[in-house]
Protein backbone atom coordinates (compact mmCIF):
# COMPACT_ATOMS: atom_id res chain seq x y z
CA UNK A 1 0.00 0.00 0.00
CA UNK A 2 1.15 3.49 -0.60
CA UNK A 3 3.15 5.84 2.11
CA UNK A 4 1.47 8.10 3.69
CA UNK A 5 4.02 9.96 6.10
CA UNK A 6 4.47 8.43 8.72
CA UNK A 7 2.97 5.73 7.20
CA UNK A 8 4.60 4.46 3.93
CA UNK A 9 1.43 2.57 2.96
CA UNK A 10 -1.86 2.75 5.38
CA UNK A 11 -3.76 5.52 7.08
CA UNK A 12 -1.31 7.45 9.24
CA UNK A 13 -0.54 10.66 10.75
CA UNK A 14 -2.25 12.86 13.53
CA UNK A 15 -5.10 12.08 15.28
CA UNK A 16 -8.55 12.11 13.18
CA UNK A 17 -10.34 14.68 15.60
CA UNK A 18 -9.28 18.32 16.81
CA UNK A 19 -8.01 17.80 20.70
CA UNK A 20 -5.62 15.18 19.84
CA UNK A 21 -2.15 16.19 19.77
CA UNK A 22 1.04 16.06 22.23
CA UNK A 23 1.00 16.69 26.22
CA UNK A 24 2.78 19.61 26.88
CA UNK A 25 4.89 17.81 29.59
CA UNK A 26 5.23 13.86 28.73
CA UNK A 27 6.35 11.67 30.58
CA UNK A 28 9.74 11.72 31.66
CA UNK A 29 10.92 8.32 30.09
CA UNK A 30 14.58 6.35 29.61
CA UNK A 31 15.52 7.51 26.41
CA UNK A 32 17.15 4.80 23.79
CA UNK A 33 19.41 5.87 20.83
CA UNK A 34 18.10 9.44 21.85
CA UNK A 35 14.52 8.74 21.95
CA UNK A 36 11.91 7.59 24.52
CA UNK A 37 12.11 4.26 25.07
CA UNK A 38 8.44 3.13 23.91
CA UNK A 39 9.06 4.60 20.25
CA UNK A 40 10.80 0.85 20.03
CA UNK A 41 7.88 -0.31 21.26
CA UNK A 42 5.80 0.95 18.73
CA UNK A 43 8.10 0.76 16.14
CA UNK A 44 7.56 -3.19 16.24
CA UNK A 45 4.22 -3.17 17.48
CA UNK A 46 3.73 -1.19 13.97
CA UNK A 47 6.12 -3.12 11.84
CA UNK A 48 4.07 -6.34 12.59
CA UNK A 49 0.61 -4.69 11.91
CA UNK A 50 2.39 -3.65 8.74
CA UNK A 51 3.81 -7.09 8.12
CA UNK A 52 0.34 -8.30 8.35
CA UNK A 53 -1.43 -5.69 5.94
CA UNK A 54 1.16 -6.02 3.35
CA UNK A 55 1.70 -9.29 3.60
CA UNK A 56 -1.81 -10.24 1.81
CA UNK A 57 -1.79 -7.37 -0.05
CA UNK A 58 -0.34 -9.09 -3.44
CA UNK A 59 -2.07 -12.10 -2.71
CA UNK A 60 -5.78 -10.85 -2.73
CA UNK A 61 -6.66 -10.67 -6.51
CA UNK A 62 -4.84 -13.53 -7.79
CA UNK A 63 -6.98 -15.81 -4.72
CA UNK A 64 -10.65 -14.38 -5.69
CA UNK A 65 -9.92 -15.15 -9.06
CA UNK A 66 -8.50 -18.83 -8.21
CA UNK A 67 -10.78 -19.78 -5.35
CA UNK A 68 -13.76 -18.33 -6.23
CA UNK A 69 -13.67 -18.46 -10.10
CA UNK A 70 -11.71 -21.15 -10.69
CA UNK A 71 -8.74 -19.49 -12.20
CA UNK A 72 -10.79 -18.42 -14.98
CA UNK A 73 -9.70 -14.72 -15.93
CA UNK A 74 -13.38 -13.23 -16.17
CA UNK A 75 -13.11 -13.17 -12.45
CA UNK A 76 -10.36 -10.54 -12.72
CA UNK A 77 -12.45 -7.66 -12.66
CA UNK A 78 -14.87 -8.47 -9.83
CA UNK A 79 -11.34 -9.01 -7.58
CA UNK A 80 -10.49 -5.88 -9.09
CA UNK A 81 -13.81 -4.43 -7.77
CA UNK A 82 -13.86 -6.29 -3.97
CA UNK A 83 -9.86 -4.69 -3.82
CA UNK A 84 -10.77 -1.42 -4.87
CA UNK A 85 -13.63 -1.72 -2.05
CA UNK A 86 -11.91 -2.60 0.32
CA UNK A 87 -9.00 -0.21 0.15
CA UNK A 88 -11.52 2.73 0.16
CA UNK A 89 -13.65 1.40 3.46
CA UNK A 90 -9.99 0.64 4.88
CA UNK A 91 -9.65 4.51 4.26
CA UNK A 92 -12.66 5.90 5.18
CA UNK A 93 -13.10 3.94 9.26
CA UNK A 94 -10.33 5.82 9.70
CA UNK A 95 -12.26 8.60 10.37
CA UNK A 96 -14.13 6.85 13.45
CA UNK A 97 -11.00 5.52 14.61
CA UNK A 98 -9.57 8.49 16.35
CA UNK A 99 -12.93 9.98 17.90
CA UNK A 100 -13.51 6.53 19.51
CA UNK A 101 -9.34 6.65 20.69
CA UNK A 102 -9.92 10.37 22.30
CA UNK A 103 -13.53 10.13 23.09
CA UNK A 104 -14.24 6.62 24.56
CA UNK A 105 -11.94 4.28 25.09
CA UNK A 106 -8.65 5.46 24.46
CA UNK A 107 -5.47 4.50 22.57
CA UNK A 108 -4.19 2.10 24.13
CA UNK A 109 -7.57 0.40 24.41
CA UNK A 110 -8.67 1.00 20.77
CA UNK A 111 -5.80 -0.41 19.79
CA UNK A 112 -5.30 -3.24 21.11
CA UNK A 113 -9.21 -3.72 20.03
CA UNK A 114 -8.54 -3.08 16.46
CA UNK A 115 -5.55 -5.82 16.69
CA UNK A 116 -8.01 -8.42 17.63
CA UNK A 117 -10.46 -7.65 15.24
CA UNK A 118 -7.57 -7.54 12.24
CA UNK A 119 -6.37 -10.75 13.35
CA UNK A 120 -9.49 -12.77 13.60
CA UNK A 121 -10.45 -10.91 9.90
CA UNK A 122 -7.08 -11.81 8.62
CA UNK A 123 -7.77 -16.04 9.62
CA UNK A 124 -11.23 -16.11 8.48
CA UNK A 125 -10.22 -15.18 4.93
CA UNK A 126 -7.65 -18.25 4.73
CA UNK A 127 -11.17 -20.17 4.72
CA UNK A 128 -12.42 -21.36 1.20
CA UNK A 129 -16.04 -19.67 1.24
CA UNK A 130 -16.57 -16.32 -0.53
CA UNK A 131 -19.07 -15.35 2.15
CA UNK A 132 -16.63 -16.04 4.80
CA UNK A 133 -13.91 -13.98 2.98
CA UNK A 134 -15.96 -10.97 2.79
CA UNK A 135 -16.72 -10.79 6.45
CA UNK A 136 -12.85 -11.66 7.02
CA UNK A 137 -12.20 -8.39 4.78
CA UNK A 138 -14.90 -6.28 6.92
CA UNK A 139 -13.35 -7.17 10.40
CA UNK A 140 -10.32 -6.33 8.97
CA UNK A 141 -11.63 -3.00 7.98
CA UNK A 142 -13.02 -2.74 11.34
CA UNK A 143 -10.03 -2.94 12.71
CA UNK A 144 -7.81 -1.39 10.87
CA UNK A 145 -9.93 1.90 11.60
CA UNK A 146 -9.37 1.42 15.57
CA UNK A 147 -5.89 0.27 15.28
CA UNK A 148 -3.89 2.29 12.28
CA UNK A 149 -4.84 5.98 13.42
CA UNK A 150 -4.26 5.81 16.46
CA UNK A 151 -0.76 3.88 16.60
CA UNK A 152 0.79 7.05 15.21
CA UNK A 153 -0.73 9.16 17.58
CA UNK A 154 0.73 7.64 20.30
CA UNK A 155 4.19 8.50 18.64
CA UNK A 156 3.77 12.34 18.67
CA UNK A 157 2.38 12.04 22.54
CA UNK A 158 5.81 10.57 23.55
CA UNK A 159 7.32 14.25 22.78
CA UNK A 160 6.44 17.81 23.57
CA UNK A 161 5.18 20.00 21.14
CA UNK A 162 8.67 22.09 20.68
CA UNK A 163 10.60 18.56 20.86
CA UNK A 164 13.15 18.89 18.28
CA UNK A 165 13.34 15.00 18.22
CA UNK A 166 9.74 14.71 16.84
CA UNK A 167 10.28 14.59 13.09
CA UNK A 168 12.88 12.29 13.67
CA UNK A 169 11.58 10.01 15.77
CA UNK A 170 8.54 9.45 12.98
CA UNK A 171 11.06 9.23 10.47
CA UNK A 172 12.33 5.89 13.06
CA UNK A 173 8.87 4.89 12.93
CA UNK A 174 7.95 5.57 9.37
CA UNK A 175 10.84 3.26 8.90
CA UNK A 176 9.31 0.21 10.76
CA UNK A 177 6.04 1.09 8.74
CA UNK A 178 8.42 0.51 5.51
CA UNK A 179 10.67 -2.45 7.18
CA UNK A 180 7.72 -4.30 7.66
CA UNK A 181 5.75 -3.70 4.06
CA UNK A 182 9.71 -4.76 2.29
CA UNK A 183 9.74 -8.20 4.31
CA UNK A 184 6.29 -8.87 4.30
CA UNK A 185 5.46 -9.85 0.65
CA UNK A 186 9.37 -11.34 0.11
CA UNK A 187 8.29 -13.92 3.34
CA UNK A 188 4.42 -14.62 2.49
CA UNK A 189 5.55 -15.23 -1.25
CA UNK A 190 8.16 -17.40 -0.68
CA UNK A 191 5.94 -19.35 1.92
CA UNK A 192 2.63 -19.49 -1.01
CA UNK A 193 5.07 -20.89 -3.47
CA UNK A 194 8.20 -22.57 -2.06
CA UNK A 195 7.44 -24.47 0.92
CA UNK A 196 3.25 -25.07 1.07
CA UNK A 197 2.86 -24.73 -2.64
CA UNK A 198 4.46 -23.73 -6.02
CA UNK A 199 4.99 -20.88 -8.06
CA UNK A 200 2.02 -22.40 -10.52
CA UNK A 201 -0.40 -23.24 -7.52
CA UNK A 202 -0.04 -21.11 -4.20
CA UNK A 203 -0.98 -22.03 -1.06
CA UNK A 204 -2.95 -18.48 -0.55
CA UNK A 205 -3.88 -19.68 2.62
CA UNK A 206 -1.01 -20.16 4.24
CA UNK A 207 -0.31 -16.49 3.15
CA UNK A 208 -3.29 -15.28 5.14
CA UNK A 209 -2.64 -17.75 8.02
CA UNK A 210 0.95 -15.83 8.46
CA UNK A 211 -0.22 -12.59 8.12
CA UNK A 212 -2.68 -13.56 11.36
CA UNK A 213 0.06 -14.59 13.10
CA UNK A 214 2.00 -11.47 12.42
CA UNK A 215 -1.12 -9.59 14.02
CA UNK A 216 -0.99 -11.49 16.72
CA UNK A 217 2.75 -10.59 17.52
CA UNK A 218 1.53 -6.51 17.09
CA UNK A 219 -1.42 -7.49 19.77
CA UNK A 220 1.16 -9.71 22.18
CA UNK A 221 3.90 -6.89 21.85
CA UNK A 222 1.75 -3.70 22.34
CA UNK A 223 0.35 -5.45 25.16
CA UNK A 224 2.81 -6.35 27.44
CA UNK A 225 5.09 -3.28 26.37
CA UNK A 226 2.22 -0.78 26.73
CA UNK A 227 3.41 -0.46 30.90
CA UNK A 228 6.15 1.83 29.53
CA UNK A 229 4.03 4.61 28.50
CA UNK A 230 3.23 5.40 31.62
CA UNK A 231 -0.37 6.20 31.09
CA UNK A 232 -0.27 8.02 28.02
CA UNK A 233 -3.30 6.78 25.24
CA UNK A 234 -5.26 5.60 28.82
CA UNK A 235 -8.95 5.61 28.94
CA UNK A 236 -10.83 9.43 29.55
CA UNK A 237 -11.42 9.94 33.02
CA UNK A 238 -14.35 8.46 33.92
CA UNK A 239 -14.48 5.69 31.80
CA UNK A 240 -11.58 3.60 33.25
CA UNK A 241 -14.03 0.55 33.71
CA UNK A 242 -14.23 -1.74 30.91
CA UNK A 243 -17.81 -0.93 30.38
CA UNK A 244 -16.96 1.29 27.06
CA UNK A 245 -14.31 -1.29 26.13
CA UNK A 246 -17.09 -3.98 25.83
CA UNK A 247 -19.82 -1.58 24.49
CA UNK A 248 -16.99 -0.14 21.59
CA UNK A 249 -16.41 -3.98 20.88
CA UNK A 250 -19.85 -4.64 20.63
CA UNK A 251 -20.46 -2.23 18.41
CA UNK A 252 -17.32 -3.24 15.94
CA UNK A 253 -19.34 -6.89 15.61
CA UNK A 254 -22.47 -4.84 14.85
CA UNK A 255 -20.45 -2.75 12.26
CA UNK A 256 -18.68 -6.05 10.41
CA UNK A 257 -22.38 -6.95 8.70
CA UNK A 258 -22.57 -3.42 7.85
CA UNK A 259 -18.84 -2.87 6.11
CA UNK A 260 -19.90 -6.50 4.36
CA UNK A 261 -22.48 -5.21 2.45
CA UNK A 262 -21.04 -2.22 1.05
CA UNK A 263 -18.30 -4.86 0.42
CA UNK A 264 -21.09 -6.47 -1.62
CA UNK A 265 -23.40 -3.69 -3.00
CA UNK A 266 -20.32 -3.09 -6.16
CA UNK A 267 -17.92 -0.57 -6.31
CA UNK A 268 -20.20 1.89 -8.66
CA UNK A 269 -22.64 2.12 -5.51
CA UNK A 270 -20.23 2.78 -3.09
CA UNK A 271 -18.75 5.25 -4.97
CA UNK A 272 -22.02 6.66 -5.04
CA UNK A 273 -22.04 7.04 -1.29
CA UNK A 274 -18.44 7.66 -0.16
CA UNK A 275 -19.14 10.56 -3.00
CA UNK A 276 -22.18 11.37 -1.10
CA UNK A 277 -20.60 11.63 2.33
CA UNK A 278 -17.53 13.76 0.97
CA UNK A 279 -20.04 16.44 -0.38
CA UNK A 280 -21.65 16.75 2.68
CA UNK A 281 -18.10 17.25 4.68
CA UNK A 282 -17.35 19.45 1.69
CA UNK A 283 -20.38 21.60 2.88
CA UNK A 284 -20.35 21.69 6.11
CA UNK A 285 -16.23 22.77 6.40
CA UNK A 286 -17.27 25.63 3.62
CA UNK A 287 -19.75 26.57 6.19
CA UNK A 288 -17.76 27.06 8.49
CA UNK A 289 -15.36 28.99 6.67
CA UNK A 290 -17.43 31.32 5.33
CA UNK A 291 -18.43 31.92 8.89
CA UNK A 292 -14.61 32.48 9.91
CA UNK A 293 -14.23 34.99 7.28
CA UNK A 294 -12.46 35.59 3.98
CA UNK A 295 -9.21 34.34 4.70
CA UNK A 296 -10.55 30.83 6.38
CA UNK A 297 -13.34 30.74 3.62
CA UNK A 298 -9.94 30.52 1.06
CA UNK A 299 -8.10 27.94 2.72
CA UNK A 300 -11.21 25.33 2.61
CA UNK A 301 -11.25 26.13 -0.92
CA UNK A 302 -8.08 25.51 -1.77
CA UNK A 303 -7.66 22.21 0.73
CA UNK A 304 -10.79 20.74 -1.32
CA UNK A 305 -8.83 21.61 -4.34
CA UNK A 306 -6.18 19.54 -3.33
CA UNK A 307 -8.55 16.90 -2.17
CA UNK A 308 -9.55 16.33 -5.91
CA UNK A 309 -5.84 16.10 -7.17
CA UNK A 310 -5.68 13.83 -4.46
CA UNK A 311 -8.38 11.27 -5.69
CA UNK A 312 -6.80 11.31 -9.19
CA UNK A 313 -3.32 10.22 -7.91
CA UNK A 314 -4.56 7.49 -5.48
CA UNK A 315 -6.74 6.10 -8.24
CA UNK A 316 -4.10 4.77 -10.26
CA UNK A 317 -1.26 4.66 -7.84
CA UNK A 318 -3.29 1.72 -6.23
CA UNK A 319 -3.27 -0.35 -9.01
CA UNK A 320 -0.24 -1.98 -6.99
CA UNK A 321 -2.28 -4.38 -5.62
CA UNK A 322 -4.86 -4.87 -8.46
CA UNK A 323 -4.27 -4.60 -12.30
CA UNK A 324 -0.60 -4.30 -11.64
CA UNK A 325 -0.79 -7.47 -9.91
CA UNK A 326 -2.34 -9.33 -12.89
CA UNK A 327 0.06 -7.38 -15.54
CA UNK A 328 2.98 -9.48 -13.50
CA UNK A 329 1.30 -12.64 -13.19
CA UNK A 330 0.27 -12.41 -17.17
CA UNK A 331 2.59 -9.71 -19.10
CA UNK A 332 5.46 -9.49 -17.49
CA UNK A 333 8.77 -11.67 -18.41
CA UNK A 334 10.02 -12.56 -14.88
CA UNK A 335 12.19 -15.41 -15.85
CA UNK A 336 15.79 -15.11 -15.11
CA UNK A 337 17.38 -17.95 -16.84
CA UNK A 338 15.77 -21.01 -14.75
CA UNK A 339 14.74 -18.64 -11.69
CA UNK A 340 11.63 -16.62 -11.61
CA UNK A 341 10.95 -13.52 -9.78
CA UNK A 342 8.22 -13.96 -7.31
CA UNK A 343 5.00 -12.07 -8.14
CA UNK A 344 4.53 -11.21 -4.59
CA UNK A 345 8.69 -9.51 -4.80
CA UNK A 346 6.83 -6.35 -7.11
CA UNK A 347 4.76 -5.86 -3.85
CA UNK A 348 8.58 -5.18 -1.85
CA UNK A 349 10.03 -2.47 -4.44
CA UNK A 350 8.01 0.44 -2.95
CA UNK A 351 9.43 0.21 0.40
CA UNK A 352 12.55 0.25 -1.06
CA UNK A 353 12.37 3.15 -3.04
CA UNK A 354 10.66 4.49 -0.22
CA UNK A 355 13.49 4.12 1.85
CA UNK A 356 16.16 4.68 -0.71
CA UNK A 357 14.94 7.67 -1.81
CA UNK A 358 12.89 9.61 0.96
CA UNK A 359 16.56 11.17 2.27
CA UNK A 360 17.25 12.45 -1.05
CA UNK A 361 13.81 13.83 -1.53
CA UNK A 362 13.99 15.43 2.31
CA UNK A 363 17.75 16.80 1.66
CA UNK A 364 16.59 18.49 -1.83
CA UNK A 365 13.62 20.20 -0.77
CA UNK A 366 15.87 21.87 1.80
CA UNK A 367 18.65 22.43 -0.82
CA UNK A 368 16.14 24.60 -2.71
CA UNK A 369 15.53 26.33 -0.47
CA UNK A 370 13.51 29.70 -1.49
CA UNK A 371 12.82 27.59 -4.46
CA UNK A 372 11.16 24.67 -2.79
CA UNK A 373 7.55 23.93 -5.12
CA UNK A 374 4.82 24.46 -2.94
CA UNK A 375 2.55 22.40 -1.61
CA UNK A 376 0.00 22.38 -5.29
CA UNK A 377 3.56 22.23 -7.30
CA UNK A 378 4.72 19.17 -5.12
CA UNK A 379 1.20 17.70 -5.56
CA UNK A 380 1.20 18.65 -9.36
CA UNK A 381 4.89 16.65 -9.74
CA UNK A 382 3.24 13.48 -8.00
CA UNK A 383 0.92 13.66 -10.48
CA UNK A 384 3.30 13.93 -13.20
CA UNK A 385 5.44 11.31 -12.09
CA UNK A 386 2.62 9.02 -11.53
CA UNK A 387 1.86 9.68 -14.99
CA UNK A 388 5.11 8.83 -16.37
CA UNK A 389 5.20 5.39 -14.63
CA UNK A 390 1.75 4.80 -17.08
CA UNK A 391 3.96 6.19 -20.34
CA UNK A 392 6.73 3.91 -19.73
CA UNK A 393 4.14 1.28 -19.30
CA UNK A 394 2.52 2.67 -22.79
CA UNK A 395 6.08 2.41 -24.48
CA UNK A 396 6.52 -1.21 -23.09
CA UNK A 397 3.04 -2.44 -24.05
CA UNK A 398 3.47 -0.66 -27.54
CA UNK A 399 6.79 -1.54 -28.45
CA UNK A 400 8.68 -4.06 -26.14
CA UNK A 401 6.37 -6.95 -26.36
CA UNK A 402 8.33 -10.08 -26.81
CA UNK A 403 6.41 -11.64 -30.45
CA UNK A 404 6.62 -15.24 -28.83
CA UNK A 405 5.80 -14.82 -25.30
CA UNK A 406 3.70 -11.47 -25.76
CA UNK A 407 5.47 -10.28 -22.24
CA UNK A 408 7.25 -7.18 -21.36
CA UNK A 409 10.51 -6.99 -19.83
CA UNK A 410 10.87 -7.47 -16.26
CA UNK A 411 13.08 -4.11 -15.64
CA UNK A 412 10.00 -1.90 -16.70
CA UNK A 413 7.31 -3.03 -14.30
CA UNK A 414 10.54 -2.99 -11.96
CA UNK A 415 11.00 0.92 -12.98
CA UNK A 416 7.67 1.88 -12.54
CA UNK A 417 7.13 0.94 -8.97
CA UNK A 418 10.16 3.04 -8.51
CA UNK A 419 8.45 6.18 -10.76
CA UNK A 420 5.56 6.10 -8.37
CA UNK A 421 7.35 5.87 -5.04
CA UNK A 422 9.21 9.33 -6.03
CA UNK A 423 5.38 10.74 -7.14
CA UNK A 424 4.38 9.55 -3.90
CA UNK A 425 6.99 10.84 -1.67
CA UNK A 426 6.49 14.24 -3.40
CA UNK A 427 2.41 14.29 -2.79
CA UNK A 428 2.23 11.99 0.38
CA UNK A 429 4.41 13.59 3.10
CA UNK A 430 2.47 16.84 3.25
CA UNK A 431 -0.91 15.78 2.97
CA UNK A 432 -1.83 15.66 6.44
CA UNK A 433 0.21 18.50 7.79
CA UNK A 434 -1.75 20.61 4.85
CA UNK A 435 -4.98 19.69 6.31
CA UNK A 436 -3.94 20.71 9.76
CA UNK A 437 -2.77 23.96 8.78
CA UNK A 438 -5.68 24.39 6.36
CA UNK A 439 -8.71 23.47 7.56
CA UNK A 440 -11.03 25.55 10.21
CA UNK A 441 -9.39 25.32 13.87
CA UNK A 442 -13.27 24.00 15.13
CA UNK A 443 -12.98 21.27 12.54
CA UNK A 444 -9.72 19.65 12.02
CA UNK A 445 -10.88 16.51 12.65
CA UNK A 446 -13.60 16.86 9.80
CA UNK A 447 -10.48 18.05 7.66
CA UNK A 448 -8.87 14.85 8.48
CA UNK A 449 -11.83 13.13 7.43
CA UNK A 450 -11.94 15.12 4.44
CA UNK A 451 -8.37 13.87 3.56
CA UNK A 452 -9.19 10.32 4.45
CA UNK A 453 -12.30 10.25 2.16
CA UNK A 454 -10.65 11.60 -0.68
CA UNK A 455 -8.22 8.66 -0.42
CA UNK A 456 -10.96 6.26 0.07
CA UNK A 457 -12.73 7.28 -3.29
CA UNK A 458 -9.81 7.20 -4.83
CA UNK A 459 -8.84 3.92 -4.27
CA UNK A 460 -12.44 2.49 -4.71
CA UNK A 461 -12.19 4.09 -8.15
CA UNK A 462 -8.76 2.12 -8.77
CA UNK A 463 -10.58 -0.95 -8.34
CA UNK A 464 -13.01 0.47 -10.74
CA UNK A 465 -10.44 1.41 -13.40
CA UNK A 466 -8.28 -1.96 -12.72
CA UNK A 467 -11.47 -3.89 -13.41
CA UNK A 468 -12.01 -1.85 -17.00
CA UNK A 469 -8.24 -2.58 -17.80
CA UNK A 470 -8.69 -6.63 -17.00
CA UNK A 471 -12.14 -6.52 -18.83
CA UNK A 472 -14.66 -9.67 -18.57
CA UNK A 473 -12.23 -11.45 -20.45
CA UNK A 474 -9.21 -10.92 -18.32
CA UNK A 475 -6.13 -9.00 -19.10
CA UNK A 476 -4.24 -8.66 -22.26
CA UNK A 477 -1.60 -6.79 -24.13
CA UNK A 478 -4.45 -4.64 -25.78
CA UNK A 479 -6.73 -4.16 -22.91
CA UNK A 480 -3.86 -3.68 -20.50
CA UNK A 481 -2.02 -0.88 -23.09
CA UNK A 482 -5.37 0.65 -23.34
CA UNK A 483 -5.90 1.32 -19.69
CA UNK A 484 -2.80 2.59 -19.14
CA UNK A 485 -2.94 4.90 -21.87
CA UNK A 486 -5.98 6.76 -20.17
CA UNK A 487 -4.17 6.41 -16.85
CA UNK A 488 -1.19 8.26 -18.83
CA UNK A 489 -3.49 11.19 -20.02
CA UNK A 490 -5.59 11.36 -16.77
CA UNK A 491 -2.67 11.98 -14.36
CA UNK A 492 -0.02 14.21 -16.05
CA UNK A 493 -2.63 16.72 -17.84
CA UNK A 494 -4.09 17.56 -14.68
CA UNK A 495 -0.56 17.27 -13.14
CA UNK A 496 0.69 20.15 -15.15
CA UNK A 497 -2.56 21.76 -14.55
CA UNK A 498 -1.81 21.82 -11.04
CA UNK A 499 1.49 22.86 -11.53
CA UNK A 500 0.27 25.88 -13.72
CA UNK A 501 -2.48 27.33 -11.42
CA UNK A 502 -0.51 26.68 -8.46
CA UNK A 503 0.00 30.42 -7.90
CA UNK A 504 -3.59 30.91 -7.67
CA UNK A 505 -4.61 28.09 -4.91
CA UNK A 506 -1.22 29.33 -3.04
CA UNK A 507 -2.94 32.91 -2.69
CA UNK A 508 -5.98 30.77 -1.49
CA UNK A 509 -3.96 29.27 1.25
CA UNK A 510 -2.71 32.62 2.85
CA UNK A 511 0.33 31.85 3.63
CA UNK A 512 0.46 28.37 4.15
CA UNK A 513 3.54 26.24 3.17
């Protein structure tokens, strides 16, 4: 899954809710390599969570279509569809995730909640019954949104607000977040198709079965190392009984049927409503603008703006895990003389371009100094570089198709994972500091929805779009060179549209960099 700083991949960052944020005086904990000692705590509790997510992530498509369609390739585009889905809902219980943290329960209580319900989702879908599978993908969902917003915010409470050491101890994080999405796929993969199966038949299961157990190690680690935060992410006062607790777990079961039918209703229908419920945010934050005057009136404007650009790259940056995922298993020559590259390997190369080149990115936008883009212009080059991972896929589709094996070579599908991850490290990182310095000081926490929505249509629509590119026929050179020729056109024009009318949404932001 994509970064999102911290995160390299999931929903990260701040708190999803206004009040959240660091105590002025934390703790006064034994400090490790320079940091508070429970960072490492949540460094692995993360990296496991992250092993788990990432682990089934290139695994997903490739088991609808074999276990529940008999490896025939019309079933591509319905996995394309439930992937899509679930991605966006992924995205969008974010949003509850940090009200029910600050407001009821507490960190430390919703997470370890949302580690449960992620690990029971993540062995239910290792069982052979479509019905099954989907409820396995809603508790997931469920508890992703208890567990992945709230991890982070647990990381910023460990320092004071003027901490120097802050950015740098989420950078240590962030790099757990990426350890565990590089090892993830590498381990899973090898398990599918080296030791319980083979590179021809998988043992998907087994894939699911060790992402579970890499759950379990977050819940088993966060629990018994939780004692050195020294009561930081503890329940509200007044709710230190376990009343809530139960009640907030009661209500996840009573959610699961709920997140499995808008796993069920189709992706065009739940577009229609995650559409619906971003318009009304849309509203109400322009609302309240407008009430705060011209200036705050400008900067809603201008976040929604970015919102939109935002849906666009997400869209087809997500294809990782969909249409991507098929182009490998179909198009792409991965052969290397008696050795293939595991399909599940392609899922590995973000994090590593992540981590390779996230320094360089960070030490160039400070070597530019007065002529560092701003925040449209860095949105406007993710765009654009998006879009150029599509053209070199255009170019490989069009002219490097081998006439016997009608596969591409390995090195491009290889390059454009990298082409992303630099789009993606210039869009990602600022997203959610924008929206805190953006959106109306009564309503961050609706801004942070409003970020988290846009996401979550986006990556419905990139099941959407991977489904049109696999077609009911399944992939091919054509269909496959056809989609990516619109996802070519649909990025980079509206990436150098951004990057032209950037002056105009910077004036709407005031100030803001």
């Amino acid at each position: 899954m994509s970064a999102q700083v911290p995160d390299a991949a999931e929903p990260m960052g701040p708190p999803l809710h206004a009040p959240g944020g660091p105590p002025a005086n934390p703790p006064d904990f034994p400090q490790v390599m320079g940091h508070p000692k429970p960072l490492w705590m949540l460094f692995m509790s993360e990296f496991w969570e992250r092993f788990a997510f990432y682990g089934i992530r290139w695994a997903l498509v490739l088991y609808i279509v074999a276990q529940f369609y008999g490896g025939d390739a019309s079933g591509e585009q319905p996995a394309g569809f439930i992937y899509g889905a679930y991605l966006a809902l992924v995205y969008a219980t974010a949003i509850f995730g940090g009200y029910v943290a600050d407001r009821i329960i507490g960190y430390q209580r919703s997470i370890l909640l949302g580690a449960i319900f992620m690990a029971a989702g993540l062995f239910m879908i290792s069982m052979p019954d479509q019905n099954v599978f989907k409820l396995g993908l809603a508790t997931i969902v469920v508890g992703n949104g208890l567990f992945k917003p709230n991890i982070s915010t647990m990381v910023g409470k460990l320092y004071a607000p003027a901490d120097e050491r802050r950015d740098s101890g989420f950078t240590i994080f962030y790099m757990g977040i990426n350890a565990g999405a590089l090892i993830a796929p590498v381990l899973t993969g090898y398990l599918a198709e080296k030791v319980f199966g083979s590179e021809g038949t998988p043992a998907y299961k087994v894939v699911f079965i060790a992402a579970g157990v890499g759950m379990l190690i977050s819940l088993v680690w966060f629990y018994f190392g939780r004692r050195q935060l020294k009561g930081i992410g503890l329940p509200p006062a007044g709710a230190e009984g376990m009343g809530r607790t139960w009640m907030t777990a009661i209500g996840g079961v009573l959610a699961i049927p709920l997140i499995y039918f808008l796993l069920t209703l189709g992706a065009d229908t739940l577009q229609y409503i995650l559409t619906a419920l971003f318009i009304g945010l849309a509203v109400m934050l322009i609302i309240e603008g407008v009430r705060n005057g011209a200036v705050a009136r400008d900067k809603v404007i201008a976040m929604f703006i970015i919102f939109a650009f935002n849906i666009l790259f997400w869209m087809f940056f997500e294809q990782a895990g969909s249409s991507f995922t098929f182009l490998s298993d179909k198009i792409v020559d991965r052969d290397f003389g008696g050795w293939t590259w595991p399909n599940a390997w392609f899922q590995s190369v973000n994090s590593v371009a992540i981590i390779v080149f996230a320094p360089i990115m960070a030490w160039l936008w400070v070597r530019l100094g007065r002529a560092n883009p701003s925040i449209p212009r860095k949105f406007g080059l993710g765009l654009i570089f998006n879009g150029l991972a599509f053209l070199l896929l255009m170019f490989a589709l069009g002219s490097l198709v081998d006439p016997q094996s009608l596969k591409i070579p390995f090195w491009t599908l290889f390059a454009v994972y990298v082409i992303q991850s630099i789009g993606e490290l210039c869009l990602s990182p600022i997203g959610l500091s924008m929206v805190t310095k953006l959106a109306p000081v009564r309503l961050v926490g609706l801004g942070m929805g409003g970020w988290f929505l846009s996401t979550a249509i986006g990556n419905n629509l990139s099941g959407i779009f991977a489904g049109h590119v696999s077609g009911e026929g399944g992939m091919n050179v054509q269909s496959a060179l056809s989609g990516y020729t619109f996802g070519f056109w649909a990025l980079v024009i509206p990436g150098v549209l951004l990057f032209l009318i950037a002056p105009l949404i910077q004036r709407l932001m005031h100030g803001v960099k």
